[in-house]
PDB file of N, CA and C in Angstrom:
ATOM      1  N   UNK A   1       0.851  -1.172   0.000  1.00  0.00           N
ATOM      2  CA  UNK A   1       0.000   0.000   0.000  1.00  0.00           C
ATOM      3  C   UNK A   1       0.898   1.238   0.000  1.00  0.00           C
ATOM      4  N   UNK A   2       0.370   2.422  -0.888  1.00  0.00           N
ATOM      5  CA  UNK A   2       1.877   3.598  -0.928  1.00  0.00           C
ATOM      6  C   UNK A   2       1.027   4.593  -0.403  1.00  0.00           C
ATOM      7  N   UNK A   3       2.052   5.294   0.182  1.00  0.00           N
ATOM      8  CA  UNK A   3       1.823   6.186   0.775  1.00  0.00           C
ATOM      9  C   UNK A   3       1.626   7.232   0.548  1.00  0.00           C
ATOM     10  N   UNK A   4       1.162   7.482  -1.071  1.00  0.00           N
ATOM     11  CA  UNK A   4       0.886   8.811  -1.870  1.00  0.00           C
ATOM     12  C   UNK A   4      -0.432   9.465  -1.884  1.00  0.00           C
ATOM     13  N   UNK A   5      -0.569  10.069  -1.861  1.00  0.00           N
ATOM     14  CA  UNK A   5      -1.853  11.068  -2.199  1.00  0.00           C
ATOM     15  C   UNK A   5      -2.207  11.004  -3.561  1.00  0.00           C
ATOM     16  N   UNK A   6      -3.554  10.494  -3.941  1.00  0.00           N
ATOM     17  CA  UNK A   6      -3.523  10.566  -5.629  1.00  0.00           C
ATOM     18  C   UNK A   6      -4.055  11.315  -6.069  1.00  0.00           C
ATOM     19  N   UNK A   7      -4.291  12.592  -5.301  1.00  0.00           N
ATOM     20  CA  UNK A   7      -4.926  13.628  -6.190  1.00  0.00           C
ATOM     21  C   UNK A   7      -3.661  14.981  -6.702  1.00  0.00           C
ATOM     22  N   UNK A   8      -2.518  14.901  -5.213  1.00  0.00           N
ATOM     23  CA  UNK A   8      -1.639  15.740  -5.397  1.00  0.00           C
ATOM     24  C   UNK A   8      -0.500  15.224  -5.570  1.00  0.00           C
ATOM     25  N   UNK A   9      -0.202  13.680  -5.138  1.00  0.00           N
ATOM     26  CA  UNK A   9       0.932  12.863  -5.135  1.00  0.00           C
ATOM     27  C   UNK A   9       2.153  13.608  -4.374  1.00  0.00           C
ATOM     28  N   UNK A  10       1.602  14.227  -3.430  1.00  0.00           N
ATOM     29  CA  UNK A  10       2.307  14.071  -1.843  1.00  0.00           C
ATOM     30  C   UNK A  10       2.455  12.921  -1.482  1.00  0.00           C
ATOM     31  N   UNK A  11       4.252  12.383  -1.282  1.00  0.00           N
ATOM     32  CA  UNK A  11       4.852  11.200  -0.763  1.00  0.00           C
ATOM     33  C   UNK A  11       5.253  11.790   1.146  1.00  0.00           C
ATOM     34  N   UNK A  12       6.245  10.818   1.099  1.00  0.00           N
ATOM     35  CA  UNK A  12       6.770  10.962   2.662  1.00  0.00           C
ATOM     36  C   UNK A  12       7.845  12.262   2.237  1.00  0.00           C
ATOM     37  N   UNK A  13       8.319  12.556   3.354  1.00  0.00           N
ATOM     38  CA  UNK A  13       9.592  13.245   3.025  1.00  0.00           C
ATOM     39  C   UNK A  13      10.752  12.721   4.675  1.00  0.00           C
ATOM     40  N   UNK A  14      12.075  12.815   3.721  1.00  0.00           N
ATOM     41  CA  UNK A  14      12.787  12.133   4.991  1.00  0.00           C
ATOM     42  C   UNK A  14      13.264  13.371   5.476  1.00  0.00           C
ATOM     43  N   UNK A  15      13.873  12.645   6.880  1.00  0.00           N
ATOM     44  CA  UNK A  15      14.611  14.220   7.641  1.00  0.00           C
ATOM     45  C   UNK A  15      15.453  13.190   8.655  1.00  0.00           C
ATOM     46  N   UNK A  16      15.661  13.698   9.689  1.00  0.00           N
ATOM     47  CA  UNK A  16      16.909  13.239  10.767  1.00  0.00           C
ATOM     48  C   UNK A  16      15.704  13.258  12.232  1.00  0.00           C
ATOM     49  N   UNK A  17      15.773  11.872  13.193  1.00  0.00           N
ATOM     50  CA  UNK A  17      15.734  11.901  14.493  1.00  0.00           C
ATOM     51  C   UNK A  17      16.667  12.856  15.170  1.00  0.00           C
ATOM     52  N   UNK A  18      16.469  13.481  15.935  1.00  0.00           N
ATOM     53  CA  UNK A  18      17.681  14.109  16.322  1.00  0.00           C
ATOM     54  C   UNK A  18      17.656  13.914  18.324  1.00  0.00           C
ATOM     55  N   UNK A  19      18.521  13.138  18.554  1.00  0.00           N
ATOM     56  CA  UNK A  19      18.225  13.127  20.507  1.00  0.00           C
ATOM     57  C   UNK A  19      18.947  14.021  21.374  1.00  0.00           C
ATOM     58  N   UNK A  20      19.083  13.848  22.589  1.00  0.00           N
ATOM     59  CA  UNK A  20      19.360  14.771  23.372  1.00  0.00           C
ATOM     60  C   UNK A  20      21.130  14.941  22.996  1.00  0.00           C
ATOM     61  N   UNK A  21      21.859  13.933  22.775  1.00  0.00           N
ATOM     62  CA  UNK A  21      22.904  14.036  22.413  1.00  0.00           C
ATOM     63  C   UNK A  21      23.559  14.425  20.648  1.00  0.00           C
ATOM     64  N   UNK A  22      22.570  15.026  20.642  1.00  0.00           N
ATOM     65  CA  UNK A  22      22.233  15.348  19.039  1.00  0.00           C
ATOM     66  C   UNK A  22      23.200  14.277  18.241  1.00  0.00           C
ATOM     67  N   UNK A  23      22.557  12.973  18.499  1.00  0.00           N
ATOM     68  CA  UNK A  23      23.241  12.261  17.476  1.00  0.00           C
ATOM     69  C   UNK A  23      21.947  12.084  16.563  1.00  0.00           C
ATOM     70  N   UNK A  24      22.237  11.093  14.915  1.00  0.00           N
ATOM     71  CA  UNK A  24      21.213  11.714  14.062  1.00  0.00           C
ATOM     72  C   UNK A  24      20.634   9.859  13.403  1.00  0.00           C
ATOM     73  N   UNK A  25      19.640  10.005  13.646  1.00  0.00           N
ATOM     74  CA  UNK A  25      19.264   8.812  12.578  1.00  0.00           C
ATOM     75  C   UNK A  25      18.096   9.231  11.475  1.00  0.00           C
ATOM     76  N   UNK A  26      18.393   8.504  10.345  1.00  0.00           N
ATOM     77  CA  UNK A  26      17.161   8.734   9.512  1.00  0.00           C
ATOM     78  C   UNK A  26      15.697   8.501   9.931  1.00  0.00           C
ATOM     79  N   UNK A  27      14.954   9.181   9.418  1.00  0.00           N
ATOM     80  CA  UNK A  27      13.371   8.956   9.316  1.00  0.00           C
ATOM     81  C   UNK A  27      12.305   9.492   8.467  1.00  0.00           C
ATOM     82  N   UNK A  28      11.281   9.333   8.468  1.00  0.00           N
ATOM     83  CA  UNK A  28      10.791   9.694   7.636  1.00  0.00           C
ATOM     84  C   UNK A  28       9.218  10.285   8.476  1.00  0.00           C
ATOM     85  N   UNK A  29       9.253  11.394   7.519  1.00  0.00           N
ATOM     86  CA  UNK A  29       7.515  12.186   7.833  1.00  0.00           C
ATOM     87  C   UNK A  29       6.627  11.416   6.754  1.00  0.00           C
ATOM     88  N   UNK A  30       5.512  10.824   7.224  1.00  0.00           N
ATOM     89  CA  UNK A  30       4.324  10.430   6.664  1.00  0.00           C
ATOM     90  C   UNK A  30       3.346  11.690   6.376  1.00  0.00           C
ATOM     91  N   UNK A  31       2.917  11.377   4.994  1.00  0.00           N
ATOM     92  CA  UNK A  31       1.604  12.616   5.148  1.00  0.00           C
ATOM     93  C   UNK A  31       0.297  11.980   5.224  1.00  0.00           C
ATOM     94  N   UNK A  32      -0.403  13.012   6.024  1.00  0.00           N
ATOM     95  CA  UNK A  32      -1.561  12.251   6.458  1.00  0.00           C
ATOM     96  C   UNK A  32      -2.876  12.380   6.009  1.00  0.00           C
ATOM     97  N   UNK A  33      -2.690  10.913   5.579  1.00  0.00           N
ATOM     98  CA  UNK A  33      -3.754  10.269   4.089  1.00  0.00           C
ATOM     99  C   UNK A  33      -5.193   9.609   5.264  1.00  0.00           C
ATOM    100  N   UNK A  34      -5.956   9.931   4.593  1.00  0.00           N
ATOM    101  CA  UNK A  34      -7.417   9.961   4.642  1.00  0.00           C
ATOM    102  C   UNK A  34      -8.308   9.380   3.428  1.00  0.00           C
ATOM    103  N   UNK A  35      -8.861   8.439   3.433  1.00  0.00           N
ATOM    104  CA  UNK A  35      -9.746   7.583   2.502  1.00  0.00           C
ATOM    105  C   UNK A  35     -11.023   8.853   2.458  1.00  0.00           C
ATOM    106  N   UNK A  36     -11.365   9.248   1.470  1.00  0.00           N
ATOM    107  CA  UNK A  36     -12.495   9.938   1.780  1.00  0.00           C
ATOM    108  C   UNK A  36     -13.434   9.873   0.432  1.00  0.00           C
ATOM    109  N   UNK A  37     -14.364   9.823   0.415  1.00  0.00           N
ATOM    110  CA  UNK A  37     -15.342   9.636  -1.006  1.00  0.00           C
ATOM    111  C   UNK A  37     -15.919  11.612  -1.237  1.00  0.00           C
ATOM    112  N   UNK A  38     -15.083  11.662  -2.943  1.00  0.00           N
ATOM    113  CA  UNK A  38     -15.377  12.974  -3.080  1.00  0.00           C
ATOM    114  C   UNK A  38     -17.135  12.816  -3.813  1.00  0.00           C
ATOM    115  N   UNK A  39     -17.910  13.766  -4.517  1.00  0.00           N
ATOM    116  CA  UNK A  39     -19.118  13.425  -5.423  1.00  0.00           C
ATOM    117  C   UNK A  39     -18.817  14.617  -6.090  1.00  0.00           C
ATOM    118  N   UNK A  40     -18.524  13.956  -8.029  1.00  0.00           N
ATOM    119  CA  UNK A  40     -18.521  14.560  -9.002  1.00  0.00           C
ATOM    120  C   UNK A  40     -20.055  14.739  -9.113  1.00  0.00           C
ATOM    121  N   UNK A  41     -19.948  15.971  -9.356  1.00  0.00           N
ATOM    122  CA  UNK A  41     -21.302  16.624  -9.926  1.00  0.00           C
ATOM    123  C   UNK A  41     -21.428  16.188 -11.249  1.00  0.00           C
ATOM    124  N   UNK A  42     -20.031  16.799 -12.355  1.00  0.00           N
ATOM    125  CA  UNK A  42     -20.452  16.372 -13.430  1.00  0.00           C
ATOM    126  C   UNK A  42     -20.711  14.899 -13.920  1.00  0.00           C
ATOM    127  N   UNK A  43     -19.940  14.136 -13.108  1.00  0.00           N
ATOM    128  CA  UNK A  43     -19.873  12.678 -13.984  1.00  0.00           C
ATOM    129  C   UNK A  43     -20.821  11.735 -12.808  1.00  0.00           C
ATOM    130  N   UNK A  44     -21.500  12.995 -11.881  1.00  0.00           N
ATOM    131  CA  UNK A  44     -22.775  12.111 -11.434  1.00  0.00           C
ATOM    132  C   UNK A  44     -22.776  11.046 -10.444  1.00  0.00           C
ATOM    133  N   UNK A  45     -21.578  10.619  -9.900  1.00  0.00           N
ATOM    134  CA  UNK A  45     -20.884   9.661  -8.770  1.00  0.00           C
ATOM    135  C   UNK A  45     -19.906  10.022  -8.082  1.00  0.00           C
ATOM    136  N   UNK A  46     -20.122   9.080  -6.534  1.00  0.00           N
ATOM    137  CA  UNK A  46     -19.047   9.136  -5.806  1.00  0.00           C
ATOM    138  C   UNK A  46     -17.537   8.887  -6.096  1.00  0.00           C
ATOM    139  N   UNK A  47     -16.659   9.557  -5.653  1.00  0.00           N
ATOM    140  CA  UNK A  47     -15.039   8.627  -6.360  1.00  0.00           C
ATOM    141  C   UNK A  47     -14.715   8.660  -4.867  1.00  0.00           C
ATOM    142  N   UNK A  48     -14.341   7.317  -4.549  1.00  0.00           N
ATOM    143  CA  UNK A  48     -13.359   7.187  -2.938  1.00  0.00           C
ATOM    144  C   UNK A  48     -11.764   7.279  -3.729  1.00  0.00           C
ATOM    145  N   UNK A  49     -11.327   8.465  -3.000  1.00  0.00           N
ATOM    146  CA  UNK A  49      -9.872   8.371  -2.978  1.00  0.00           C
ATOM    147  C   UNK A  49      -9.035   8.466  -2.098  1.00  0.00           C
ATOM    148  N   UNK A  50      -7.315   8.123  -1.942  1.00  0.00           N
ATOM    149  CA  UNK A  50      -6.947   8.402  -0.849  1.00  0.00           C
ATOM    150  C   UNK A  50      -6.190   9.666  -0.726  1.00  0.00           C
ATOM    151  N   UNK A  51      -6.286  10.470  -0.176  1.00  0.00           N
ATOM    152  CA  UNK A  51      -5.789  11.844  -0.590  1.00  0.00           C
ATOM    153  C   UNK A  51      -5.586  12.388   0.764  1.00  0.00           C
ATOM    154  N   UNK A  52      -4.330  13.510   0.650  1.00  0.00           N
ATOM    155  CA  UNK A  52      -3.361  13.831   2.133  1.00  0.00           C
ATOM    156  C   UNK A  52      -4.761  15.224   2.810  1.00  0.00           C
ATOM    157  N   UNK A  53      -4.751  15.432   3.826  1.00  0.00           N
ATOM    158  CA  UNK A  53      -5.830  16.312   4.683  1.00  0.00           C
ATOM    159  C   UNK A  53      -5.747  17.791   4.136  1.00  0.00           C
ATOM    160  N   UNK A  54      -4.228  17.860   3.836  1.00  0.00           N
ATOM    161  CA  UNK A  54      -4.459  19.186   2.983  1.00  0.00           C
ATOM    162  C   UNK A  54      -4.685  19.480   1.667  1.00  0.00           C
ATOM    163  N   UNK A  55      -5.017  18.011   1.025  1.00  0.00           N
ATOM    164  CA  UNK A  55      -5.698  18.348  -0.022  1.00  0.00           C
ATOM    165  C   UNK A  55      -7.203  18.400  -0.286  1.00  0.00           C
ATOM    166  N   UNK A  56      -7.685  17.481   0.995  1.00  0.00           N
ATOM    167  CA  UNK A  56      -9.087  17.903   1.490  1.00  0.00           C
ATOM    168  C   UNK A  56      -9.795  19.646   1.641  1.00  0.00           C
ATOM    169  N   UNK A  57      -8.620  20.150   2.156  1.00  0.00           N
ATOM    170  CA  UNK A  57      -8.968  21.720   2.285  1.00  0.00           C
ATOM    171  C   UNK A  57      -9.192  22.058   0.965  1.00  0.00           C
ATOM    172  N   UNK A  58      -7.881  21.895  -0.210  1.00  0.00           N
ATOM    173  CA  UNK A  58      -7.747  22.551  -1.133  1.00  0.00           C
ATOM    174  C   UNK A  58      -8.856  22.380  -1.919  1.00  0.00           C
ATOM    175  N   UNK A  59      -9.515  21.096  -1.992  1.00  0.00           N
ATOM    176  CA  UNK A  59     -10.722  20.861  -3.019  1.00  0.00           C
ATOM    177  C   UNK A  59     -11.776  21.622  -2.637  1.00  0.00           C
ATOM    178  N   UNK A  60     -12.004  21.706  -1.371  1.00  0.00           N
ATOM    179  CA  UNK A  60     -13.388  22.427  -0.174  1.00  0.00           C
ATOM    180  C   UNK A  60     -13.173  23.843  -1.191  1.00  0.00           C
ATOM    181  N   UNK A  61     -11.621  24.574  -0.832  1.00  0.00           N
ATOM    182  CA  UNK A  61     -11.727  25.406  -1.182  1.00  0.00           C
ATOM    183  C   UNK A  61     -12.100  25.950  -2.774  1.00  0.00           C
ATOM    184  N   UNK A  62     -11.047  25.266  -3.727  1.00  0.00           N
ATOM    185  CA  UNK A  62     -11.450  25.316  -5.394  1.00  0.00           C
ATOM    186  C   UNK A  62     -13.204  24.992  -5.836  1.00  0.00           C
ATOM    187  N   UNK A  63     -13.604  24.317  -4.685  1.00  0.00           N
ATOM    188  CA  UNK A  63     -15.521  24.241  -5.239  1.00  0.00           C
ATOM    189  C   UNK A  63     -16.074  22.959  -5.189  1.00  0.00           C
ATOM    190  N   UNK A  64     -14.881  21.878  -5.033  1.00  0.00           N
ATOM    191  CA  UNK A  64     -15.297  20.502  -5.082  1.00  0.00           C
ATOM    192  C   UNK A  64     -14.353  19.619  -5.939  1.00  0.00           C
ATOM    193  N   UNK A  65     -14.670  18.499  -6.361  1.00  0.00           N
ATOM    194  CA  UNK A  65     -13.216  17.873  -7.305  1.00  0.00           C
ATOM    195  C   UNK A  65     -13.247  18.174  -8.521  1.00  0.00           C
ATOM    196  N   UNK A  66     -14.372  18.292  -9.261  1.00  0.00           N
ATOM    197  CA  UNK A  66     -14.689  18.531 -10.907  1.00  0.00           C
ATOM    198  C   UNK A  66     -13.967  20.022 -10.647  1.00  0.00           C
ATOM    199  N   UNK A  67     -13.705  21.108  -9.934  1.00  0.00           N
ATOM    200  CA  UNK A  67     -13.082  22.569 -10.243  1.00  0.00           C
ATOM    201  C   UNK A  67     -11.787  22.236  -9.922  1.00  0.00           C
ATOM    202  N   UNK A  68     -11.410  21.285  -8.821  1.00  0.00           N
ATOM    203  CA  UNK A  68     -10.127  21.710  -8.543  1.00  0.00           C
ATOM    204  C   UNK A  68      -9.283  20.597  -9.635  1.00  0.00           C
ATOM    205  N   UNK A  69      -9.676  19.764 -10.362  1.00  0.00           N
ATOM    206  CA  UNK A  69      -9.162  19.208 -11.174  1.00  0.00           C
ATOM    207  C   UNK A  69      -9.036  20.059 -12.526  1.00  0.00           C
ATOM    208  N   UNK A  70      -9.836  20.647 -12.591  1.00  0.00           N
ATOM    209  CA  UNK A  70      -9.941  21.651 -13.950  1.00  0.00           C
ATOM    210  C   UNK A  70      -8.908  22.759 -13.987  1.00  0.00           C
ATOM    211  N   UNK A  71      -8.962  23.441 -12.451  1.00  0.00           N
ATOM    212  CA  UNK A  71      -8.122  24.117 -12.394  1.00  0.00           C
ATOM    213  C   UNK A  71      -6.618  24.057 -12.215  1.00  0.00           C
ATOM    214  N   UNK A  72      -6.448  22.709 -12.207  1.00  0.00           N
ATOM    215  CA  UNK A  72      -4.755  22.210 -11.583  1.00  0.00           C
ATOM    216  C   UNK A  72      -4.202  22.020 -12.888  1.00  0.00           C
ATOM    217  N   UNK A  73      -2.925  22.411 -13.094  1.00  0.00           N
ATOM    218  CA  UNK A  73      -2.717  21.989 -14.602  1.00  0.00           C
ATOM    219  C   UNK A  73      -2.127  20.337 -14.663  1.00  0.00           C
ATOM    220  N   UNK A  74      -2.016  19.605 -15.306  1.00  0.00           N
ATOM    221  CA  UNK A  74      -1.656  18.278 -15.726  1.00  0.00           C
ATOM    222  C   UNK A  74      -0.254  18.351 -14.961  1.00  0.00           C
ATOM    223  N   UNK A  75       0.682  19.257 -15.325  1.00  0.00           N
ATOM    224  CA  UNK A  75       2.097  18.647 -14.853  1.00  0.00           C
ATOM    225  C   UNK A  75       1.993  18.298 -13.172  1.00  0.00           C
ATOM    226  N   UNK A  76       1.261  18.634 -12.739  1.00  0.00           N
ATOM    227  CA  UNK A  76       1.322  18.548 -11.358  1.00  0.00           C
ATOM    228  C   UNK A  76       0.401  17.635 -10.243  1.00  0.00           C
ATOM    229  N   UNK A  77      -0.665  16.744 -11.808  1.00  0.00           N
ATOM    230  CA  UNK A  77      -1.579  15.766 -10.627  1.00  0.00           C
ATOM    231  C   UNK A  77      -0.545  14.912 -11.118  1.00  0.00           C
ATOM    232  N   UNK A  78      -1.094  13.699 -10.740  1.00  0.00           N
ATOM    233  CA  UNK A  78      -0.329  11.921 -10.646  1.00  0.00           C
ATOM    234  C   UNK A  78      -1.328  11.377 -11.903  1.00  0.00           C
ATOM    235  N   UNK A  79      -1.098  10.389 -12.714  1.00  0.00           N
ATOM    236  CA  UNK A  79      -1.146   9.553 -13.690  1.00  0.00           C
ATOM    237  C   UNK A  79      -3.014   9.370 -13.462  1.00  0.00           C
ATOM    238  N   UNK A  80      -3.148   8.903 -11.946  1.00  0.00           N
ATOM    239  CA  UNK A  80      -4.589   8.406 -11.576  1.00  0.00           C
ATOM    240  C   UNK A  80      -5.690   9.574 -11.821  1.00  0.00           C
ATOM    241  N   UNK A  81      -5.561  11.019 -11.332  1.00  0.00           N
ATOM    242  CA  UNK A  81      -6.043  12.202 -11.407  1.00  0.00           C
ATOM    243  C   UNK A  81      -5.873  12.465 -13.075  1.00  0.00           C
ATOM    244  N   UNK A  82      -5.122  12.208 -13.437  1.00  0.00           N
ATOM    245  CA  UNK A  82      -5.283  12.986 -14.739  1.00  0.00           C
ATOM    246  C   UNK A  82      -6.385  12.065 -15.797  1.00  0.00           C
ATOM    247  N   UNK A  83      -5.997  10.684 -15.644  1.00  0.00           N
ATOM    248  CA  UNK A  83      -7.347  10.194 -16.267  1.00  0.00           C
ATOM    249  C   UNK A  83      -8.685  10.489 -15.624  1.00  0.00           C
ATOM    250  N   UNK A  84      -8.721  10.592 -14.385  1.00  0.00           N
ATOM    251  CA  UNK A  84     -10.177  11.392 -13.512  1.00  0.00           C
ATOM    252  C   UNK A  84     -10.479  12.544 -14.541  1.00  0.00           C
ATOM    253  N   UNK A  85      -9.950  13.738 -14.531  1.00  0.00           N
ATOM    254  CA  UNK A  85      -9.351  14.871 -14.935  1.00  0.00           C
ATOM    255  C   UNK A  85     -10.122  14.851 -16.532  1.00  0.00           C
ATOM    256  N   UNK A  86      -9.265  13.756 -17.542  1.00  0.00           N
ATOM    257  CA  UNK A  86      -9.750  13.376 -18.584  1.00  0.00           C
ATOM    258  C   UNK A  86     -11.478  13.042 -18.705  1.00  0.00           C
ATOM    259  N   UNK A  87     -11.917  12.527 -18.149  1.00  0.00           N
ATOM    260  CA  UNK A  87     -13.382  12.077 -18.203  1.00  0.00           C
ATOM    261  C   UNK A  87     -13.846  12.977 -17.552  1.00  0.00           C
ATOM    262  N   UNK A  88     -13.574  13.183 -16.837  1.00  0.00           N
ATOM    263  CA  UNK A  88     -14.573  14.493 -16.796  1.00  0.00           C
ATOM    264  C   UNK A  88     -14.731  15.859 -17.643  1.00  0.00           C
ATOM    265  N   UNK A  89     -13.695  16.019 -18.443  1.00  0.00           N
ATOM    266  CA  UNK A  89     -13.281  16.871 -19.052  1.00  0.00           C
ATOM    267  C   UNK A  89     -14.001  16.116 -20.663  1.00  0.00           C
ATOM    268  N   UNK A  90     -13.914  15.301 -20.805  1.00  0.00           N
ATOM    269  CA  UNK A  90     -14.896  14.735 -21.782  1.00  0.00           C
ATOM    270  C   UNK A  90     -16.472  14.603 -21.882  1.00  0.00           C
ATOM    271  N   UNK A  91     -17.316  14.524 -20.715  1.00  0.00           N
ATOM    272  CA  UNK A  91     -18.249  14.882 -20.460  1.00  0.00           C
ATOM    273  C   UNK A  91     -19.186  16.063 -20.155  1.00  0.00           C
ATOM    274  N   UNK A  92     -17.664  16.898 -20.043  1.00  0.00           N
ATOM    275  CA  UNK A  92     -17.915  18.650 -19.788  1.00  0.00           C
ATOM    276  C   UNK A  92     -18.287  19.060 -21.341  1.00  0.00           C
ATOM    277  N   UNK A  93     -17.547  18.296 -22.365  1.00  0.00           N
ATOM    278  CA  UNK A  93     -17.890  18.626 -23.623  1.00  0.00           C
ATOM    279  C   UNK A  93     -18.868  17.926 -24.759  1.00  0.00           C
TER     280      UNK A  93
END
């Protein structure tokens, strides 16, 4: 199971434990993914995706998923979103 976000494809990011003796080990920050079912207006159904909490805001904010997909340009969703992206964008026309 990966740990990506598939609407923004937010991964982990690594950084350093650091202890009282500031010695250093690797680790890693998880982002925190949430199963949540969005509802396309245009294409008329629920989509469950797994997507990080701050991309929950961002959709709330853009209007819902059919705007904030419209409005995001391609270089920047993940492979899964952009075929979303695609069909809906085919049905818009």
């Amino acid at each position: 199971m990966s740990m990506k976000c598939e609407l923004t494809g937010k991964t982990f990011q690594t950084g350093n434990n650091v202890s009282h003796a500031k010695n250093r080990t690797k680790r890693r920050f998880l982002p925190n993914l949430q199963k949540v079912t969005f509802l396309s207006e245009k294409l008329g159904q629920k989509i469950q995706l797994k997507v990080a909490a701050s991309t929950i805001r961002t959709v709330e904010k853009k209007g819902g998923l059919d705007d904030f997909l419209e409005s995001t340009p391609n270089s920047k969703l993940p492979e899964k979103a952009k075929k979303l992206k695609k069909t809906i964008l085919n049905i818009n026309n």
